[in-house]
Protein backbone atom coordinates (compact mmCIF):
# COMPACT_ATOMS: atom_id res chain seq x y z
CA UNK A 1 27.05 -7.05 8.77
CA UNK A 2 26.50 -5.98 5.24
CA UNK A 3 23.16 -5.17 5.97
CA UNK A 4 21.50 -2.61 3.43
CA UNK A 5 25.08 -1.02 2.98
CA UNK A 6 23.16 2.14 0.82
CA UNK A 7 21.99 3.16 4.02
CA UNK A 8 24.77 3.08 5.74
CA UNK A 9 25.71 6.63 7.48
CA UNK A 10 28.72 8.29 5.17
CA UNK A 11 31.05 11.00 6.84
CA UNK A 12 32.06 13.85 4.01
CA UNK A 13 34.39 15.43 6.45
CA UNK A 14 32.63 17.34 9.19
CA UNK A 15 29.07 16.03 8.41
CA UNK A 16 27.96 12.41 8.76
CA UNK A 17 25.36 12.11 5.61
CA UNK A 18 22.23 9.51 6.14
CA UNK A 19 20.93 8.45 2.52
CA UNK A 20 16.86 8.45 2.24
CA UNK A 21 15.60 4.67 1.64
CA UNK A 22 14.31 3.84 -1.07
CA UNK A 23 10.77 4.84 0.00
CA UNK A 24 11.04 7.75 0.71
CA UNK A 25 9.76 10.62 -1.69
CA UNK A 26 11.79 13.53 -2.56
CA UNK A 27 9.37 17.22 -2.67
CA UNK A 28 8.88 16.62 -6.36
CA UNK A 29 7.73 12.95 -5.52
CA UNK A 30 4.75 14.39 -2.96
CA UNK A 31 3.67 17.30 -5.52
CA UNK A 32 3.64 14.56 -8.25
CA UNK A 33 1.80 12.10 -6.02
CA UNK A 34 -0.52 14.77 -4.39
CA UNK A 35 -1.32 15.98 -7.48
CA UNK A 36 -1.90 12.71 -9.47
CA UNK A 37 -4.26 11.93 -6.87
CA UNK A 38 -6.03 15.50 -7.08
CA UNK A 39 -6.45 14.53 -11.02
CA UNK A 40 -8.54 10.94 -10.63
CA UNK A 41 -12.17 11.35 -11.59
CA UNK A 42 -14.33 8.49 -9.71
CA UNK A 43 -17.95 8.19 -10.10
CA UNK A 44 -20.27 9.95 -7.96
CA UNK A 45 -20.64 8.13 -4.54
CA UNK A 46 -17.88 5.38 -5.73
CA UNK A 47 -15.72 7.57 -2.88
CA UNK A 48 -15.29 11.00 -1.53
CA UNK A 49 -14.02 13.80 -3.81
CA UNK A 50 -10.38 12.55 -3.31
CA UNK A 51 -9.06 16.33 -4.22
CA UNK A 52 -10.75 17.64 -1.56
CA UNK A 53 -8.48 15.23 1.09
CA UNK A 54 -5.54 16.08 -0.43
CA UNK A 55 -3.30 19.38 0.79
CA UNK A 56 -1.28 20.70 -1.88
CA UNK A 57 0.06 23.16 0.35
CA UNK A 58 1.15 20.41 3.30
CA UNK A 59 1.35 17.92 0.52
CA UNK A 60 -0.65 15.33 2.73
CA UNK A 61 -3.96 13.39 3.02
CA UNK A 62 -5.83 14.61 5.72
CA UNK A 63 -9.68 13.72 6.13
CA UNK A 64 -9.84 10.03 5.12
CA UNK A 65 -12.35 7.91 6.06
CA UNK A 66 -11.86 3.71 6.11
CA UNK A 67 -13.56 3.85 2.56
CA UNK A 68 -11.16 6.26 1.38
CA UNK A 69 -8.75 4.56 2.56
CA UNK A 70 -9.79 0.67 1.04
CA UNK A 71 -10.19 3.13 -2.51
CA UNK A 72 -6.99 4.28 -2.10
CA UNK A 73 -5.11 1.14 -1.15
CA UNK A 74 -7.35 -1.00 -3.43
CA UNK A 75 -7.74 1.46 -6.60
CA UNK A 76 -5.55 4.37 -6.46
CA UNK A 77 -2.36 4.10 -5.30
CA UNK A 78 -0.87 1.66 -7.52
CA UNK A 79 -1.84 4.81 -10.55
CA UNK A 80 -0.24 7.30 -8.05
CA UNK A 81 3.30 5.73 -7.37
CA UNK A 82 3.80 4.23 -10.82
CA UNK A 83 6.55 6.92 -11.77
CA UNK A 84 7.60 7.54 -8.35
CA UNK A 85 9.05 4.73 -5.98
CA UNK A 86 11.61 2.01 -7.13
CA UNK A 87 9.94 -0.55 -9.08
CA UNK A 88 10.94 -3.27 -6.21
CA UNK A 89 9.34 -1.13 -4.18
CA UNK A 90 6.10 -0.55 -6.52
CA UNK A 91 6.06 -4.13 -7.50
CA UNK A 92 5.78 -5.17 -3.27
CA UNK A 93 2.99 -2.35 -3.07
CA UNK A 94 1.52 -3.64 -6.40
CA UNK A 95 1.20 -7.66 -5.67
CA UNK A 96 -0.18 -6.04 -1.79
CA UNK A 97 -3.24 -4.48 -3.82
CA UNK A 98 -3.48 -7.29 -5.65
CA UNK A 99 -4.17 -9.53 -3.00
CA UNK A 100 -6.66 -7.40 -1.37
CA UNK A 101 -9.00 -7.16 -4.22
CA UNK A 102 -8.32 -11.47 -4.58
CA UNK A 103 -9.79 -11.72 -1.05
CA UNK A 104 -12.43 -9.03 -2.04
CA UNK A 105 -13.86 -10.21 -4.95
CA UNK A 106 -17.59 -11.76 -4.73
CA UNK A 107 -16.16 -15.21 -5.87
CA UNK A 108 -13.40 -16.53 -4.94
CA UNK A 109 -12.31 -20.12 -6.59
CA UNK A 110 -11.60 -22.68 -3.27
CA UNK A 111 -8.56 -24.11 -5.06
CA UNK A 112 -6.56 -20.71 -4.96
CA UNK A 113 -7.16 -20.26 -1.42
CA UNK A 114 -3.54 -22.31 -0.59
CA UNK A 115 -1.57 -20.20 -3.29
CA UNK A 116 -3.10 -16.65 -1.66
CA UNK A 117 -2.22 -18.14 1.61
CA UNK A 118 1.53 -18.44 0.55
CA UNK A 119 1.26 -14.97 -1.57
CA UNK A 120 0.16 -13.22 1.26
CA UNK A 121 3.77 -14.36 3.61
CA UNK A 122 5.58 -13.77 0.23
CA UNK A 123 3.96 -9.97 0.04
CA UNK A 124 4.88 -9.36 3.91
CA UNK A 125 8.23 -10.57 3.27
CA UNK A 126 8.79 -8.07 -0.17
CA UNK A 127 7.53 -5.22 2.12
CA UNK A 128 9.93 -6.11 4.98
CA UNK A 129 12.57 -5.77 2.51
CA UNK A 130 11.69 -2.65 1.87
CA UNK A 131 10.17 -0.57 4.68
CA UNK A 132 11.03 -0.09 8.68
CA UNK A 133 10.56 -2.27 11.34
CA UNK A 134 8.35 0.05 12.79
CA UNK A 135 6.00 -0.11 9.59
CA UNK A 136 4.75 -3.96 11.33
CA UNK A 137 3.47 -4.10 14.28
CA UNK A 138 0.28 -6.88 15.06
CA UNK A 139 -1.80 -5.22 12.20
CA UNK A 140 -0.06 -5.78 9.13
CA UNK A 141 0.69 -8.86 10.60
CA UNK A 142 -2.40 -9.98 10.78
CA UNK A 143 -3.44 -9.88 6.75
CA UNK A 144 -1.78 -13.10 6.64
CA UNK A 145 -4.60 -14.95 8.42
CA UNK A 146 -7.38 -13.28 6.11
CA UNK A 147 -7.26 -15.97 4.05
CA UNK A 148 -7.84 -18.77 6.75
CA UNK A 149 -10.92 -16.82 7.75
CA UNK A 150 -12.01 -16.95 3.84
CA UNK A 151 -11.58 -21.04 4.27
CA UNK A 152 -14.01 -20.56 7.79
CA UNK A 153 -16.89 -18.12 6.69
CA UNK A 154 -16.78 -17.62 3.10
CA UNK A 155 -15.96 -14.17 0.88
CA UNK A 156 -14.96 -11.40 2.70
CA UNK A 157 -17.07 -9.41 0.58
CA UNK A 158 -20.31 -10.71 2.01
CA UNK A 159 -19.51 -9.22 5.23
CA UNK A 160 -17.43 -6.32 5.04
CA UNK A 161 -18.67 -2.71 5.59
CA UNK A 162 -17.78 -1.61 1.61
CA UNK A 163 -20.77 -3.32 -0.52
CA UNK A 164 -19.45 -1.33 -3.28
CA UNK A 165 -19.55 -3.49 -6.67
């Protein structure tokens, strides 16, 4: 089919070889990550002390709360992953974050409502490029109707649970 031939399985012989994608992270990728994120300074009470989340040893995030996580998504990550992933794969991540803090900003012009309305399809499509199948169920689906609900009852940041300004 032709169908993301770089993952394709490859037989050396005895062994049948099954390249990473191009989101995956390598060990050196995680320590980098882990510890880029272990270096960021917030203000007090902005978030949670980030290092503390963060297991060098397991090189994972364990602990986060759904503030942590909107920090992280909305804030953070785009600082952590800039020398890591594949810059198609940073620049689908990027334009994601991007969106998020369009919808989540206090004022939001009514004019740019249809163009973040056909960014947000554009986004889902870049990360479906990029990432498993199993990466979308309903969920991710579903930020592409956040901006319909901004036409029906206003800034999301009037009644969402992160008042943070």
């Amino acid at each position: 089919m032709g169908i993301r031939d770089q993952l394709h399985p490859r037989s050396d012989g005895k062994k049948i070889y099954l390249p990473p994608a191009c989101h995956t992270l390598s060990i050196k990728e995680k320590i980098s990550f882990c510890q880029c994120l272990c270096r960021v300074k917030v203000p007090q009470g902005y978030s949670s002390n980030i290092k503390s989340l963060i297991q060098l040893k397991d090189l994972k995030l364990v602990g986060l709360k759904s503030h942590d996580c909107h920090i992280l998504m909305q804030q953070l990550l785009a600082l952590a992953i800039r020398d890591i992933l594949p810059k198609k794969v940073r620049h689908a991540i990027t334009h994601l974050r991007f969106f998020f803090n369009a919808i989540g900003s206090k004022f939001i012009d009514p004019l740019k409502l249809d163009e973040l309305e056909n960014e947000a399809a554009i986004i889902l499509c870049q990360l479906e490029m990029h990432f498993p199948p199993s990466l979308f169920d309903i969920i991710v689906h579903l930020f592409v109707h956040l901006v319909r609900e901004i036409k029906c009852c206003g800034p999301v940041y009037w009644r969402w649970m992160y008042p943070v300004g």
